[in-house]
C-alpha atoms as a PDB file:
ATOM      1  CA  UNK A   1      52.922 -37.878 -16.990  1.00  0.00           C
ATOM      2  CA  UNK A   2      56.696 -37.997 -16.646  1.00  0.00           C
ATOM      3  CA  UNK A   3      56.842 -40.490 -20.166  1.00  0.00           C
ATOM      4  CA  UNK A   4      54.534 -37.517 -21.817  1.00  0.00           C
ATOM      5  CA  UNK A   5      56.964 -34.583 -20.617  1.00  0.00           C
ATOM      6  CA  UNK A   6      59.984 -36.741 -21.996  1.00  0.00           C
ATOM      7  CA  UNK A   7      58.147 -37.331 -25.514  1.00  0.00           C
ATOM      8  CA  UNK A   8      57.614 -33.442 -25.810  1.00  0.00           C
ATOM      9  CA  UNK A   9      60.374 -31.810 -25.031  1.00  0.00           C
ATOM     10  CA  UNK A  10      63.189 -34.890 -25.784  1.00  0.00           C
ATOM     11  CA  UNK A  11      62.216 -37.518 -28.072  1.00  0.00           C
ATOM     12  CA  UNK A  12      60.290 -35.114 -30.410  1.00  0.00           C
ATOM     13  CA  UNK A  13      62.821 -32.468 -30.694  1.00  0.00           C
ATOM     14  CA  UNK A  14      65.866 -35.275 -31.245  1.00  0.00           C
ATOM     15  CA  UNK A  15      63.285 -36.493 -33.972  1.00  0.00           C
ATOM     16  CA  UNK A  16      62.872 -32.931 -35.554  1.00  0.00           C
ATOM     17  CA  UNK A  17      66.661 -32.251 -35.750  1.00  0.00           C
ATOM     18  CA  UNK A  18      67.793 -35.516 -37.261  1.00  0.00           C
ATOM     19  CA  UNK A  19      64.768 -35.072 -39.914  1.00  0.00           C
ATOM     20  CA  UNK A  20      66.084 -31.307 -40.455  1.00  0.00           C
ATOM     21  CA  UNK A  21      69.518 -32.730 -41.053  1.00  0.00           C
ATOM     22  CA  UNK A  22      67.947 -35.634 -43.362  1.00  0.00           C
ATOM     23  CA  UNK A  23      66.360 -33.180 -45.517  1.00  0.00           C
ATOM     24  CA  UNK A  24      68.711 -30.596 -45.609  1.00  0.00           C
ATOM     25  CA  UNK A  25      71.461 -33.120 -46.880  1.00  0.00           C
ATOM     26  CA  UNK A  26      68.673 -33.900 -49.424  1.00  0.00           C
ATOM     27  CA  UNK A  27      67.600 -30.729 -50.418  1.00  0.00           C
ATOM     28  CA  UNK A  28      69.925 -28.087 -49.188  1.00  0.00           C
ATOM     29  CA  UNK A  29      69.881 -25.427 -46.503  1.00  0.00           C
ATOM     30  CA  UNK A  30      67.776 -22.768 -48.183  1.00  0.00           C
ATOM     31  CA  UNK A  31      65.459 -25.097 -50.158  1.00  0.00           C
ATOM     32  CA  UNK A  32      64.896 -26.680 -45.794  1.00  0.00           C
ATOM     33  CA  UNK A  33      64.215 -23.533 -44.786  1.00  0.00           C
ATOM     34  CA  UNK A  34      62.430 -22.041 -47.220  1.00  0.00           C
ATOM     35  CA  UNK A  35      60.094 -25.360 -46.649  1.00  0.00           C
ATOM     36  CA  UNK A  36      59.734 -25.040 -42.966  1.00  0.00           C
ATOM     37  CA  UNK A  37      58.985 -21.012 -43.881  1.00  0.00           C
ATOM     38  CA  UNK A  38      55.827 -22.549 -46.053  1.00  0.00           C
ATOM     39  CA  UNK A  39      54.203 -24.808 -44.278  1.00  0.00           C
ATOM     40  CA  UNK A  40      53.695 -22.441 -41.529  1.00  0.00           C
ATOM     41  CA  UNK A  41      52.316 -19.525 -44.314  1.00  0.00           C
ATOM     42  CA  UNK A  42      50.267 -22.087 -45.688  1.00  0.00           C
ATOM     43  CA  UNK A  43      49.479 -24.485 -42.558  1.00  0.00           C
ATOM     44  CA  UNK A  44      48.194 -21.028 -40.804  1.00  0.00           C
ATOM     45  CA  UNK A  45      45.967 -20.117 -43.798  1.00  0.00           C
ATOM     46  CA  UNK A  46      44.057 -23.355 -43.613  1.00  0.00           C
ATOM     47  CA  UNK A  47      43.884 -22.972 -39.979  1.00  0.00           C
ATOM     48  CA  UNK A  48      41.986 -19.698 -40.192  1.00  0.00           C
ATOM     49  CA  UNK A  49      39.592 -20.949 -43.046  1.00  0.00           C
ATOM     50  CA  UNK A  50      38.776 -24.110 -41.057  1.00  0.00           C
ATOM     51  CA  UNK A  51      38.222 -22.239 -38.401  1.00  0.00           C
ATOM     52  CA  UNK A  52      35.631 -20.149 -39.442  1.00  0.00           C
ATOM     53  CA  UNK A  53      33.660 -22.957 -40.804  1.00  0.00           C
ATOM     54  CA  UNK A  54      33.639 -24.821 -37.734  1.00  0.00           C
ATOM     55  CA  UNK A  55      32.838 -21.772 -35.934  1.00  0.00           C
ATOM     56  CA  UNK A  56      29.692 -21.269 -38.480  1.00  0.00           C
ATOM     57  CA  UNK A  57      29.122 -25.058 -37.562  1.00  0.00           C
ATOM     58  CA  UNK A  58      28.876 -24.161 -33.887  1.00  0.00           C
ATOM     59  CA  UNK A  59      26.950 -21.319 -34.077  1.00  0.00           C
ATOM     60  CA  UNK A  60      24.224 -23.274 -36.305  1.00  0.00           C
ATOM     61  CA  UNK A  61      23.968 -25.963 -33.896  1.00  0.00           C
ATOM     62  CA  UNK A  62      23.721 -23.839 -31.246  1.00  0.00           C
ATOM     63  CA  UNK A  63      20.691 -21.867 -32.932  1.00  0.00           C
ATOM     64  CA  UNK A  64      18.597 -25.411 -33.760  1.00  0.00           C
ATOM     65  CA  UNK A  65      19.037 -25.543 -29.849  1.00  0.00           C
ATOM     66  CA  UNK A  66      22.011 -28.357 -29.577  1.00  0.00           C
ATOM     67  CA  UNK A  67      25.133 -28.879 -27.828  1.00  0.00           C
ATOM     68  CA  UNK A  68      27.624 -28.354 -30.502  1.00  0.00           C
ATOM     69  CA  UNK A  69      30.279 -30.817 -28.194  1.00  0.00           C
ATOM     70  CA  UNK A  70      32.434 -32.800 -31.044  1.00  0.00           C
ATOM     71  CA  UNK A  71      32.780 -29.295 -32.982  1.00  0.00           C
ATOM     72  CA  UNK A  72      34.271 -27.038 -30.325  1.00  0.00           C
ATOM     73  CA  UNK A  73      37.034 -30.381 -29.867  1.00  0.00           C
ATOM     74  CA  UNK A  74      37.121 -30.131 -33.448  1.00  0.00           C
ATOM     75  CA  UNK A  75      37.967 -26.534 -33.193  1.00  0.00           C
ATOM     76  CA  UNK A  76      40.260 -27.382 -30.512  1.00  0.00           C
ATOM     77  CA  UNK A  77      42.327 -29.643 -32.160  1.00  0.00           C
ATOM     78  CA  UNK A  78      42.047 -27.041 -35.503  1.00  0.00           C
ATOM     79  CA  UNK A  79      44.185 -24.525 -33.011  1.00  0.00           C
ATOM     80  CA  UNK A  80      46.274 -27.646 -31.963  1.00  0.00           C
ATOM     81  CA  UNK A  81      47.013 -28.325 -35.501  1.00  0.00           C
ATOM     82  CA  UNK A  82      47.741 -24.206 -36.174  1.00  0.00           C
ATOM     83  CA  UNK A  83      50.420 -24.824 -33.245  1.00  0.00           C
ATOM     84  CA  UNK A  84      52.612 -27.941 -35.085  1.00  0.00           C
ATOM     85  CA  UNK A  85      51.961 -26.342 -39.013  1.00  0.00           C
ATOM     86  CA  UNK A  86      53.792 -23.412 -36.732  1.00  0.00           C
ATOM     87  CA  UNK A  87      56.058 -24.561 -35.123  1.00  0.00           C
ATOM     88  CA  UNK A  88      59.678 -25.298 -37.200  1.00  0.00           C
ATOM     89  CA  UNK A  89      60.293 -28.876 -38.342  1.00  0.00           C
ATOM     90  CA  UNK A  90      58.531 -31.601 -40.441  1.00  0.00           C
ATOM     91  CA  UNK A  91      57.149 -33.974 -38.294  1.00  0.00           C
ATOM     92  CA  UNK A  92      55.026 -31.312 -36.508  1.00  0.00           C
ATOM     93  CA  UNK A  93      54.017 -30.342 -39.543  1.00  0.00           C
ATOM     94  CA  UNK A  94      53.074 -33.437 -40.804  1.00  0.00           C
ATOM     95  CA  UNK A  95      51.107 -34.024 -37.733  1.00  0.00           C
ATOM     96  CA  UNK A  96      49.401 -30.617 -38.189  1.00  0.00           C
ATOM     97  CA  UNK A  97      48.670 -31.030 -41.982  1.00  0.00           C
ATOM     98  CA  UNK A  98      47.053 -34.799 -41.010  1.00  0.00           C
ATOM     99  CA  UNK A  99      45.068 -32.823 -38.285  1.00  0.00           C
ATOM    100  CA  UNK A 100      43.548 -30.284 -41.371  1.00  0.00           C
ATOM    101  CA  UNK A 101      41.728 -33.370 -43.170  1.00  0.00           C
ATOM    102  CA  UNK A 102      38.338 -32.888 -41.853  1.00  0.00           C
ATOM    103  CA  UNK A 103      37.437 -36.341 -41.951  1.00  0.00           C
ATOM    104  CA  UNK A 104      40.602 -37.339 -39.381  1.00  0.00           C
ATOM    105  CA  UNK A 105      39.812 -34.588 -37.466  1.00  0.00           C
ATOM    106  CA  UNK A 106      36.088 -35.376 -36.453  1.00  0.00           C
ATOM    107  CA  UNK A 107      37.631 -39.102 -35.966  1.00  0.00           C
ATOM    108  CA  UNK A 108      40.187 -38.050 -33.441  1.00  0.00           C
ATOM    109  CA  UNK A 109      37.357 -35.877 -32.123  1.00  0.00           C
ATOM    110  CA  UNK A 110      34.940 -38.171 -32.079  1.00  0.00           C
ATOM    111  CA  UNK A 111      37.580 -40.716 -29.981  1.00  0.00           C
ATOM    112  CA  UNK A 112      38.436 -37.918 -27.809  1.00  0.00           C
ATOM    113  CA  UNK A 113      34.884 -37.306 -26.580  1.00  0.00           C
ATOM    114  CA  UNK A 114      34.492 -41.257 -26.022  1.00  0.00           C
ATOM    115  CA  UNK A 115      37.570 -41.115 -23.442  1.00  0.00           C
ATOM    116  CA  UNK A 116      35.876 -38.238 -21.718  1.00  0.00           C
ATOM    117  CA  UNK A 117      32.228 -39.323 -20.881  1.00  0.00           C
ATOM    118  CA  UNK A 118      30.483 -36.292 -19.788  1.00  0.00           C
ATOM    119  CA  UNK A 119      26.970 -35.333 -18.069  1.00  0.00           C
ATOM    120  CA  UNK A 120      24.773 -32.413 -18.404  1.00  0.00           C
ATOM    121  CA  UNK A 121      24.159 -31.238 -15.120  1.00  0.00           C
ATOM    122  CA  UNK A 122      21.712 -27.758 -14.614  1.00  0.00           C
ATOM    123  CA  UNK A 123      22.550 -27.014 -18.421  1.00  0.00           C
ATOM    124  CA  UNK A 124      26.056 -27.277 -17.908  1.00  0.00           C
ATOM    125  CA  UNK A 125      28.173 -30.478 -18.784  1.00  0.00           C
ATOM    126  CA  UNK A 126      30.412 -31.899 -16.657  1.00  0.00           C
ATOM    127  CA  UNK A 127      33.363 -34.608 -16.685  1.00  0.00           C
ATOM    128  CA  UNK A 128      31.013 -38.100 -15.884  1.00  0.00           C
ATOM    129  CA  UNK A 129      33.249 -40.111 -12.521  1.00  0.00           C
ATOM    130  CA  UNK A 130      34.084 -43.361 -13.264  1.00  0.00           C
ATOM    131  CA  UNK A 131      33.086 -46.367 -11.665  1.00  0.00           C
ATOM    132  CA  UNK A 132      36.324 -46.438  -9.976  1.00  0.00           C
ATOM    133  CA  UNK A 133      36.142 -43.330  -8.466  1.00  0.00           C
ATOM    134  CA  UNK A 134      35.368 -43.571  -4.591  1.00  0.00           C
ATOM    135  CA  UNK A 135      31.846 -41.899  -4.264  1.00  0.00           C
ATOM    136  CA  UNK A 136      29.702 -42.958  -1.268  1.00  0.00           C
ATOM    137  CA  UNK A 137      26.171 -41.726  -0.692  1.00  0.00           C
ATOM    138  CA  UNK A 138      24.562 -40.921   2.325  1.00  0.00           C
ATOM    139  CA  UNK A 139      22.340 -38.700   4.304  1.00  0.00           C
ATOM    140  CA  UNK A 140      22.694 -36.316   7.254  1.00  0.00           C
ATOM    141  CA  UNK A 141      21.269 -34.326   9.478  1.00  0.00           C
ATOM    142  CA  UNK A 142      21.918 -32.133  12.740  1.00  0.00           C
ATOM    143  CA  UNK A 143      21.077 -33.211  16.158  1.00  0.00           C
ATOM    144  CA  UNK A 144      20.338 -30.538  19.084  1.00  0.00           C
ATOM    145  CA  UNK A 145      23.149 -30.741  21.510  1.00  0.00           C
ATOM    146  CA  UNK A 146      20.594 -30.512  24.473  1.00  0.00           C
ATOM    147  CA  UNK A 147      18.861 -33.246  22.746  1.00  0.00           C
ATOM    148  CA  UNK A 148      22.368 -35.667  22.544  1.00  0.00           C
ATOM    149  CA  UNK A 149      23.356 -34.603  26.185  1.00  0.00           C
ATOM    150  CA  UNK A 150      19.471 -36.346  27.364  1.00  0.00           C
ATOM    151  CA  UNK A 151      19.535 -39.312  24.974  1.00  0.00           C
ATOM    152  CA  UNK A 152      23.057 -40.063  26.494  1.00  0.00           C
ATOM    153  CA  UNK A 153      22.412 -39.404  30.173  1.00  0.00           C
ATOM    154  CA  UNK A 154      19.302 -41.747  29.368  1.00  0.00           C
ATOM    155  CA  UNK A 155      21.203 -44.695  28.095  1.00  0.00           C
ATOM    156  CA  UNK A 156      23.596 -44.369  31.031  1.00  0.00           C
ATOM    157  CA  UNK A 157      21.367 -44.604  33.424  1.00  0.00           C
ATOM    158  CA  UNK A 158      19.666 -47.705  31.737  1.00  0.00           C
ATOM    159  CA  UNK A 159      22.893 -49.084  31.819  1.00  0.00           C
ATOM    160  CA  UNK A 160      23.865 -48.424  35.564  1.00  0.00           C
ATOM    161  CA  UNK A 161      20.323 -50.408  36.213  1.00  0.00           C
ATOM    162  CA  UNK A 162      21.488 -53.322  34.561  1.00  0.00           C
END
C-alpha cells in the first residue's frame, strides 16, 4: 500500500512536472497550457458520450435479464479515465485518452474482473474468498445448563467408582 501512496502522490507528480517543463521548452508556455486546457475540454466530452453508451449497454443487459458486471467496471474505469483527461499534465492524460479506446477498456475490464472472482449469493454478488483465506466449517448447537450440570455430576461419580 505504502509503494502505491508513493507512486501517486510522488513519483507521478515529479513525472508530470519534468514532462510540463519538457514540453514547454518545446512548445512554449501558452501553446503547454493551452494543451493541458484541451485535453480536459475534449477528454471530458468523450467521457460523457462513452458514458451514455455504456449506460444504454447496462440498461439493455439488464432488461434481457443479465448481470451487466464487465460494463459497470467499464463505466468505472470511463469515470477513472474522466479523472486523468482532467486532471493537468500529459501523462494523465495520456493514460486517460488510452483508457477511451473501447477495445483497451473492456481488456483492462475484463482483467480486472479475473483478479476479483465473485459469487452470486441471494441475487446479490459478492467478493469469492480465496483458498487462502482461513474459513473453517462446523456445526453447533445449545446444551441445557441443567442438562450439562447432570451429564457432569454423572461422569464424576463414574469416575470416583473407579
Amino acid at each position: 500500500m505504502f509503494l502505491v501512496i508513493l507512486l501517486l502522490f510522488v513519483v507521478i507528480p515529479m513525472v508530470e512536472i519534468g514532462v510540463y517543463i519538457e514540453m514547454g521548452s518545446l512548445l512554449g508556455l501558452w501553446p503547454t497550457l493551452g494543451l493541458t486546457i484541451l485535453t480536459a475540454v475534449v477528454g471530458a466530452s468523450l467521457v460523457r458520450v462513452q458514458g451514455m453508451q455504456t449506460m444504454l449497454r447496462v440498461q439493455q443487459q439488464m432488461q434481457r435479464g443479465q448481470m451487466p458486471a464487465q460494463e459497470i467496471v467499464a463505466g468505472t474505469l470511463l469515470a477513472v479515465a474522466g479523472v486523468l483527461l482532467f486532471l493537468p499534465g500529459f501523462v494523465t492524460d495520456t493514460l486517460g485518452a488510452l483508457l477511451l479506446i473501447p477495445a483497451l477498456r473492456m481488456w483492462v475490464a475484463k482483467w480486472l474482473m479475473t483478479r476479483v472472482q465473485m459469487r452470486q449469493v441471494n441475487g446479490f454478488y459478492q467478493r469469492q474468498q480465496s483458498q487462502d483465506d482461513h474459513t473453517f466449517e462446523g456445526e453447533f448447537s445449545h446444551r441445557d445448563e441443567q442438562q450439562e450440570s447432570r451429564s457432569s455430576r454423572y461422569l464424576d461419580h463414574r469416575d470416583d467408582d473407579k
